[in-house]
C-alpha atoms as a PDB file:
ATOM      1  CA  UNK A   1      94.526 105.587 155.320  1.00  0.00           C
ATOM      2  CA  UNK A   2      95.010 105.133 151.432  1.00  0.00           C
ATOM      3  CA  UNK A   3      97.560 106.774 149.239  1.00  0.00           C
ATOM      4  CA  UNK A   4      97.009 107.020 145.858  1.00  0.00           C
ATOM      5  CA  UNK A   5      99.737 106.960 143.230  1.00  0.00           C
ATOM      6  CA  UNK A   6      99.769 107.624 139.608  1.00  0.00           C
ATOM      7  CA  UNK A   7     103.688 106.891 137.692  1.00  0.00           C
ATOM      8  CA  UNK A   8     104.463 108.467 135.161  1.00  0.00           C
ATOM      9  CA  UNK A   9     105.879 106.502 132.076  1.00  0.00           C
ATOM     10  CA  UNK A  10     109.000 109.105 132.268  1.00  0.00           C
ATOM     11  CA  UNK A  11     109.821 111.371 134.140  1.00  0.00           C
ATOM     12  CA  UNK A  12     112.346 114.409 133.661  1.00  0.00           C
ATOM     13  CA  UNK A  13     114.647 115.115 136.772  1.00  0.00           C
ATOM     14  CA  UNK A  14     116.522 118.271 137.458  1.00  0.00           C
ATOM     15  CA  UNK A  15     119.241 117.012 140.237  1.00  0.00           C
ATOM     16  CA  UNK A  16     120.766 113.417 141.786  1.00  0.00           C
ATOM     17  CA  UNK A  17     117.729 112.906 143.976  1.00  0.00           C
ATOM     18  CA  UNK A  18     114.870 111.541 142.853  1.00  0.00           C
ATOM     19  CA  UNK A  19     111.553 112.205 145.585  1.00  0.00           C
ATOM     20  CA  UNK A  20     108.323 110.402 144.771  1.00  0.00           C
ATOM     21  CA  UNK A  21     106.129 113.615 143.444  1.00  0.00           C
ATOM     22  CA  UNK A  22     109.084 113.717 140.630  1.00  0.00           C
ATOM     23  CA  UNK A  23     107.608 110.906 139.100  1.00  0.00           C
ATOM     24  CA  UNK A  24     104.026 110.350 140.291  1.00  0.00           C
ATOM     25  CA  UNK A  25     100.938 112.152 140.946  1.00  0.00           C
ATOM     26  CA  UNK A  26      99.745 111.805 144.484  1.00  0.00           C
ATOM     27  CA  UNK A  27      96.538 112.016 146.541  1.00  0.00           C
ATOM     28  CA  UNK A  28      95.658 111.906 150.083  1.00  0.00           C
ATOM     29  CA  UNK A  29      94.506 113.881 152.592  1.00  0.00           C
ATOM     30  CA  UNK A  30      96.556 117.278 152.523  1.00  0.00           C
ATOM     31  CA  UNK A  31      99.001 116.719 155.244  1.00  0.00           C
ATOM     32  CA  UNK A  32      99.677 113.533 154.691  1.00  0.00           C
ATOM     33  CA  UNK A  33     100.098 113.764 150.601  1.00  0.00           C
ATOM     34  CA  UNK A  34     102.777 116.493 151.146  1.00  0.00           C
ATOM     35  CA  UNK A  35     104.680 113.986 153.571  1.00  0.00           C
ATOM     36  CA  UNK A  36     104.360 111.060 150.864  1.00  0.00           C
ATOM     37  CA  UNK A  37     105.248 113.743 147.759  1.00  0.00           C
ATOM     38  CA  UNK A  38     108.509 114.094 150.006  1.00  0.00           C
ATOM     39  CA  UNK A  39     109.457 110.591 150.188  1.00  0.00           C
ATOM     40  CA  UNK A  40     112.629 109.865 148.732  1.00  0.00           C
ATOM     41  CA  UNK A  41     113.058 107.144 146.132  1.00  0.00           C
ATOM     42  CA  UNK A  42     116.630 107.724 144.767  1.00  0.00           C
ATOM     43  CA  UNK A  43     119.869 109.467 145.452  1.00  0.00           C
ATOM     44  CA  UNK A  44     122.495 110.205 143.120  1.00  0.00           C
ATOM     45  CA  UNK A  45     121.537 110.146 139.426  1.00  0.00           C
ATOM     46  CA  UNK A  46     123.644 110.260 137.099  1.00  0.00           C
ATOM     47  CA  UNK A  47     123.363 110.631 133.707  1.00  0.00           C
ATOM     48  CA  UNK A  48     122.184 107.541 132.728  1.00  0.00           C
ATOM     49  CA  UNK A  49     118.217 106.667 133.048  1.00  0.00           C
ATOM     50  CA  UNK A  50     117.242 104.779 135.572  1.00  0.00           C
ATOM     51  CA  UNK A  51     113.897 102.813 135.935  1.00  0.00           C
ATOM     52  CA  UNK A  52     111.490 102.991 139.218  1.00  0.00           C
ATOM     53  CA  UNK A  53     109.170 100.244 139.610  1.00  0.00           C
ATOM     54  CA  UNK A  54     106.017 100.792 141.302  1.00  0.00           C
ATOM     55  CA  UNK A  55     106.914  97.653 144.237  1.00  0.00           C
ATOM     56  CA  UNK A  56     110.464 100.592 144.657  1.00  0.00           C
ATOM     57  CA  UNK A  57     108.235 103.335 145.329  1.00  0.00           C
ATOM     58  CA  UNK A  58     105.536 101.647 147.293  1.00  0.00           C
ATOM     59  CA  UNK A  59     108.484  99.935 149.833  1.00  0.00           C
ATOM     60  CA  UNK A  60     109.538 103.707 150.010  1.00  0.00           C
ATOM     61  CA  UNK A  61     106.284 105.121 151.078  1.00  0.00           C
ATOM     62  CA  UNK A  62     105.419 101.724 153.522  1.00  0.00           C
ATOM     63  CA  UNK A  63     109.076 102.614 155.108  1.00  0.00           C
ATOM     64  CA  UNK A  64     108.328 106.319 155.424  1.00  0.00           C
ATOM     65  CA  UNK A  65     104.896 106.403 156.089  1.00  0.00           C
ATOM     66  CA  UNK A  66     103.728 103.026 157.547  1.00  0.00           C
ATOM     67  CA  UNK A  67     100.047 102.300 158.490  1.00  0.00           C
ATOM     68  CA  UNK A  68      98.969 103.390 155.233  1.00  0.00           C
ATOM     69  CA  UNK A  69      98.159 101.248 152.214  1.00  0.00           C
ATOM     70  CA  UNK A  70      99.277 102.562 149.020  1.00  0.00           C
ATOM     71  CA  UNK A  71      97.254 101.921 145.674  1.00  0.00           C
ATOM     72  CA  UNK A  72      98.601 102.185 142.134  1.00  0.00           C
ATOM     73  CA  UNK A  73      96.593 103.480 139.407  1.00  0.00           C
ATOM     74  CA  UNK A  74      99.456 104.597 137.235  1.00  0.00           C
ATOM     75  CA  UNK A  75     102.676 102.794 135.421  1.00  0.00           C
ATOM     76  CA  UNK A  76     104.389  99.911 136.760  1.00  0.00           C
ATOM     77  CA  UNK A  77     107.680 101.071 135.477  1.00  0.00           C
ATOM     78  CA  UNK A  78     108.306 104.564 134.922  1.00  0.00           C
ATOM     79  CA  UNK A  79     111.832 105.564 133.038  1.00  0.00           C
ATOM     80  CA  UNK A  80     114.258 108.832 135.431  1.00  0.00           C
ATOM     81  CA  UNK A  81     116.317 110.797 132.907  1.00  0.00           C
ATOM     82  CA  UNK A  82     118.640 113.829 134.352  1.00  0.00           C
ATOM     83  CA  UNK A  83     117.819 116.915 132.462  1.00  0.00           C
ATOM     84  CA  UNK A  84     120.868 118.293 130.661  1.00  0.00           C
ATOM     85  CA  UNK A  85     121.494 121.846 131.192  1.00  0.00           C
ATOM     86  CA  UNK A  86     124.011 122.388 128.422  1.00  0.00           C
ATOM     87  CA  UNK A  87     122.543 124.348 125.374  1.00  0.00           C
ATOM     88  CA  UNK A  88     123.494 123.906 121.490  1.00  0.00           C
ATOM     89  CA  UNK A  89     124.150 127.260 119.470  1.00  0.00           C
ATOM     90  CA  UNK A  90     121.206 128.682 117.702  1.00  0.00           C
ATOM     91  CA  UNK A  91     122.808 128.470 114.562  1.00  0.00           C
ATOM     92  CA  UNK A  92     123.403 124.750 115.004  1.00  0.00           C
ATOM     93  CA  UNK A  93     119.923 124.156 115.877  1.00  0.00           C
ATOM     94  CA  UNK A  94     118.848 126.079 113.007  1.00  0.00           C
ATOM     95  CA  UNK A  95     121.162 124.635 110.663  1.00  0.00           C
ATOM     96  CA  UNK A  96     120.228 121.178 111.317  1.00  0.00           C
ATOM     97  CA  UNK A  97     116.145 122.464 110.912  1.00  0.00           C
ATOM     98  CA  UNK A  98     117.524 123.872 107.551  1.00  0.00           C
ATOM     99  CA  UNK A  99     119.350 120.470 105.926  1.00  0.00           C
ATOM    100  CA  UNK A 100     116.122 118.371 107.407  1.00  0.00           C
ATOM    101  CA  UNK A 101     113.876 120.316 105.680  1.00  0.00           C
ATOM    102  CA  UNK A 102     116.145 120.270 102.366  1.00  0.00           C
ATOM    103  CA  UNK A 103     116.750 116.490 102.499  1.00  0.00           C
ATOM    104  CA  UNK A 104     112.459 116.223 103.100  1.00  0.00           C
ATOM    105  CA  UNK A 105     111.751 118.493 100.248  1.00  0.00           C
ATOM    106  CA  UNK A 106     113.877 117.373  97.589  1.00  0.00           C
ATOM    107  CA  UNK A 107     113.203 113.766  98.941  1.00  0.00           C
ATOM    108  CA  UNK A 108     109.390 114.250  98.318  1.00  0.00           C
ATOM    109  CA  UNK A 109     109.535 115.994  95.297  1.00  0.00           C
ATOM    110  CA  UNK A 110     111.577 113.506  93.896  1.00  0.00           C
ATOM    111  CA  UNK A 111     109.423 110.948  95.310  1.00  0.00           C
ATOM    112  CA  UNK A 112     106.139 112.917  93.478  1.00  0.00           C
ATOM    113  CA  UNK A 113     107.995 113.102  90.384  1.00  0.00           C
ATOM    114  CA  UNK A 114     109.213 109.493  89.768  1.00  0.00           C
ATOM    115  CA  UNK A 115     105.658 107.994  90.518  1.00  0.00           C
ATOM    116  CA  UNK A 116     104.104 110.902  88.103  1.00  0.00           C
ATOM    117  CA  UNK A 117     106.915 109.484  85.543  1.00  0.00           C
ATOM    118  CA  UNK A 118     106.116 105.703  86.244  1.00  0.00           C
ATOM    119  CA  UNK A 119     102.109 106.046  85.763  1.00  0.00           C
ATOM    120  CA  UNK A 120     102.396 108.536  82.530  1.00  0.00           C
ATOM    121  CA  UNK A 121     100.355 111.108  84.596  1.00  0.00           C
ATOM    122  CA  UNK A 122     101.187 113.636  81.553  1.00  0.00           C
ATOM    123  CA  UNK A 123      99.672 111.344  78.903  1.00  0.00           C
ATOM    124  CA  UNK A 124      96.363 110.881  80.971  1.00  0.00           C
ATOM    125  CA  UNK A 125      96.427 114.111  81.542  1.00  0.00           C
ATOM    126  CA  UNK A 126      96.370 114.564  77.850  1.00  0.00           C
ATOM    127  CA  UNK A 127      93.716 111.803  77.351  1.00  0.00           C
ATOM    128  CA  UNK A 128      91.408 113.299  79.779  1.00  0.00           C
ATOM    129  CA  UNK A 129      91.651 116.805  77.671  1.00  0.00           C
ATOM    130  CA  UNK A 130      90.496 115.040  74.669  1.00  0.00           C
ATOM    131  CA  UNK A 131      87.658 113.221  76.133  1.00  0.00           C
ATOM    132  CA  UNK A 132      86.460 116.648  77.818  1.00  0.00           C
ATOM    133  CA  UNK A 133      87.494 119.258  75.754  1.00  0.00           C
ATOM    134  CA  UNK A 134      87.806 117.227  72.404  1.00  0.00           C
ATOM    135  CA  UNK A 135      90.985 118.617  71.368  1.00  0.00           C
ATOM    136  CA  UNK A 136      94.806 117.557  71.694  1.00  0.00           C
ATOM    137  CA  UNK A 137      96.959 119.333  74.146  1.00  0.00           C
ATOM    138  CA  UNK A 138     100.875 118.730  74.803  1.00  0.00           C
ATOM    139  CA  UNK A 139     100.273 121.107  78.285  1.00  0.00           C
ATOM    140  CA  UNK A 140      96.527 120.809  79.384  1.00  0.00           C
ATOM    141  CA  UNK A 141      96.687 123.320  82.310  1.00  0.00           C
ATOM    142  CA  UNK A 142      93.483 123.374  83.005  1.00  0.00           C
ATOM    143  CA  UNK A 143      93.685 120.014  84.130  1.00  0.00           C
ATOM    144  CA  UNK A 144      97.020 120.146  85.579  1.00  0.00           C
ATOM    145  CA  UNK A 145      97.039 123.501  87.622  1.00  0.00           C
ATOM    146  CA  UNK A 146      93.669 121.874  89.131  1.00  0.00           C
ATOM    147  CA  UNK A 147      95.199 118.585  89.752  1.00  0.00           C
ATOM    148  CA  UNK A 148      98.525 121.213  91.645  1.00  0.00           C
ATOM    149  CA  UNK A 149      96.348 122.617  94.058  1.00  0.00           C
ATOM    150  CA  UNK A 150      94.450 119.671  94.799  1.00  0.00           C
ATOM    151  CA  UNK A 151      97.717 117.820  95.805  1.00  0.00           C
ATOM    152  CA  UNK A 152      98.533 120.293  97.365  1.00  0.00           C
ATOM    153  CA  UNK A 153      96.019 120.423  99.663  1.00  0.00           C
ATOM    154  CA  UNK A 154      95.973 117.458 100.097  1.00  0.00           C
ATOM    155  CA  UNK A 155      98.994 116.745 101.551  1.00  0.00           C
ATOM    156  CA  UNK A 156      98.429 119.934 104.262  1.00  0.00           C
ATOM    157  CA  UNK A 157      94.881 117.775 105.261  1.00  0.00           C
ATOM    158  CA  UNK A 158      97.348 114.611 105.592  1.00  0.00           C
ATOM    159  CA  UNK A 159      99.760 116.296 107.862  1.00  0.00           C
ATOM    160  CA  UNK A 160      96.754 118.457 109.657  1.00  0.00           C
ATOM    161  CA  UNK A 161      98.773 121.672 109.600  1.00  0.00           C
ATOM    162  CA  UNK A 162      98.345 124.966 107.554  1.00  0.00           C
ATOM    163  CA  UNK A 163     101.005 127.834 108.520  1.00  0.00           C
ATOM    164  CA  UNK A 164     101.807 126.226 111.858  1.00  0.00           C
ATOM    165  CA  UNK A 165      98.124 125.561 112.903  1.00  0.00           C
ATOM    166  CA  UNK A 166      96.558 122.421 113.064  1.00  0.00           C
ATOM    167  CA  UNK A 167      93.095 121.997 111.397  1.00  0.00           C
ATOM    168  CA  UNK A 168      91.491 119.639 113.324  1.00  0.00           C
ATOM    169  CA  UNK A 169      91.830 118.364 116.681  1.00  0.00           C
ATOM    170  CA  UNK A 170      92.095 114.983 115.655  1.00  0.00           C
ATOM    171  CA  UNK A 171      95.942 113.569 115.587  1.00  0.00           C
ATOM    172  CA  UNK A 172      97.078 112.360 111.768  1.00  0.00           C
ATOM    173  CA  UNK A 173      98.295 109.145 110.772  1.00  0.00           C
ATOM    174  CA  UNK A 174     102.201 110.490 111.421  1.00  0.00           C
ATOM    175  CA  UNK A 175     101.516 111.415 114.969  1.00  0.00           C
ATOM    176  CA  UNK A 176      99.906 108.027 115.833  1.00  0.00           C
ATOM    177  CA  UNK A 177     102.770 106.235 114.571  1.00  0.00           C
ATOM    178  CA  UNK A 178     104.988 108.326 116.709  1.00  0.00           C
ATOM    179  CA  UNK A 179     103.447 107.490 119.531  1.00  0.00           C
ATOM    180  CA  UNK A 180     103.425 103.691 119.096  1.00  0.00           C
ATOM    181  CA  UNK A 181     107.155 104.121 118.277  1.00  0.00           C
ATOM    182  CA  UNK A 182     107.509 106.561 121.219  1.00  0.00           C
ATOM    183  CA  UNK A 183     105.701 103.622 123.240  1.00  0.00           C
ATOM    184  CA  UNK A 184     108.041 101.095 121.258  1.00  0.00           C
ATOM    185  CA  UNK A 185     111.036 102.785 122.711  1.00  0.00           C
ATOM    186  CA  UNK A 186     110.038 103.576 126.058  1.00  0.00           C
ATOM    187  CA  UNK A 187     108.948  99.654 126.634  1.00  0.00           C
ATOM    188  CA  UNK A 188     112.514  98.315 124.751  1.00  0.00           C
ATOM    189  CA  UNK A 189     114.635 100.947 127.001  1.00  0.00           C
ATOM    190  CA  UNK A 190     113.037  99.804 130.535  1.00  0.00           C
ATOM    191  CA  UNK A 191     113.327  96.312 129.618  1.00  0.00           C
ATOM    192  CA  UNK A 192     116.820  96.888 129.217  1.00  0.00           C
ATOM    193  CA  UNK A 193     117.638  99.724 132.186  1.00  0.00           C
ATOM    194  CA  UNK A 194     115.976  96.550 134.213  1.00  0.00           C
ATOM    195  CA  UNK A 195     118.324  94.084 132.885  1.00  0.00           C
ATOM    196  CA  UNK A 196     121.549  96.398 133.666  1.00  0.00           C
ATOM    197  CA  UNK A 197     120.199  96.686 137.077  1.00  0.00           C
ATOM    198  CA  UNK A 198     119.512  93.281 137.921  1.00  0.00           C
ATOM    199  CA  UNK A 199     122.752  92.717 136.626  1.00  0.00           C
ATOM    200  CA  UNK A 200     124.509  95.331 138.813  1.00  0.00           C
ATOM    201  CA  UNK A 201     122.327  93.731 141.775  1.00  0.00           C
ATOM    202  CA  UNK A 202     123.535  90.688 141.471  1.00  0.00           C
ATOM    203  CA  UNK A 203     127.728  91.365 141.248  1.00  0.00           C
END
């Protein structure tokens, strides 16, 4: 009879022992999926991650449950990390939201401001009064309040969020490079989890 397995690419663990539904999706027939959701994989976690290969978890169901053939359709490698139970202050966490979002702000207004500066945004500003308006203007606001908004808006389209909603469903240029980086890091800390183990294997 065939189990079916699906790893996760991490997995969060509450406890030292590690069974395989903690870290993979499983389907069978009912009685016997419970039995292989109860197989255990790993004892004693400690606070360091750990990495399960696929060939770990399908040894552990063969050795628990044999007769049955087991059939991947998930991860190869998926990354055990012990949840920590110790919780920061409020204040802290708030504090730390408070001097990101200070060193963002003046970061991008400074950022705004400097390229404004370096491509004379005033003087075209100016131009573009004359050529519409025919007349000089040190402060043409009804080009620059416009122009305000515009970035503005702008910028809330970029990031895809207006007063903590997102607009569209679709994920913005930010959150797709977090997720390759998120990938990035996930790949570059297995390969080296495996390494330490192998390591530790082999002493």
């Amino acid at each position: 009879m065939e189990i079916y397995i699906k790893p996760k690419k991490k997995a969060h663990i509450t406890g030292s022992t590690v069974h395989l539904s903690d870290v993979a999706d499983v389907f069978a027939e009912e009685g016997l999926q419970k039995k292989a959701e109860a197989v255990k994989l790993l004892s004693g976690l400690g606070k360091e991650p750990q990495v399960i290969s696929v060939l770990d978890m399908v040894t552990a169901i063969v050795s628990a449950l044999p007769g049955h053939t087991v059939v991947n359709v998930g991860e190869k490698d998926t990354i055990v990390v012990t949840n920590q139970s110790t919780k920061k202050p409020k204040i802290w966490q708030w504090a730390k939201v408070a001097i990101v979002a200070v060193v963002l702000f003046t970061g991008s207004v400074t950022a705004i401001m400097t390229f404004h500066t370096d491509s004379q945004l005033s003087t075209v500003f100016q131009k573009y009064h004359k050529i519409f308006f025919g007349a000089e203007a040190e402060n043409p606001y009804i080009i620059s309040i416009p122009y305000s908004i515009g970035l503005a808006l702008g910028i809330m389209v970029f990031f895809n969020r207006f007063a903590g909603k997102k607009i569209t469903a679709e994920p913005t240029p930010i959150e797709v490079e977090l997720e390759t980086y998120e990938q990035d890091v996930e790949g570059a800390l297995i390969e080296r989890i495996s390494r330490q183990q192998q390591k530790g294997d082999k002493k």
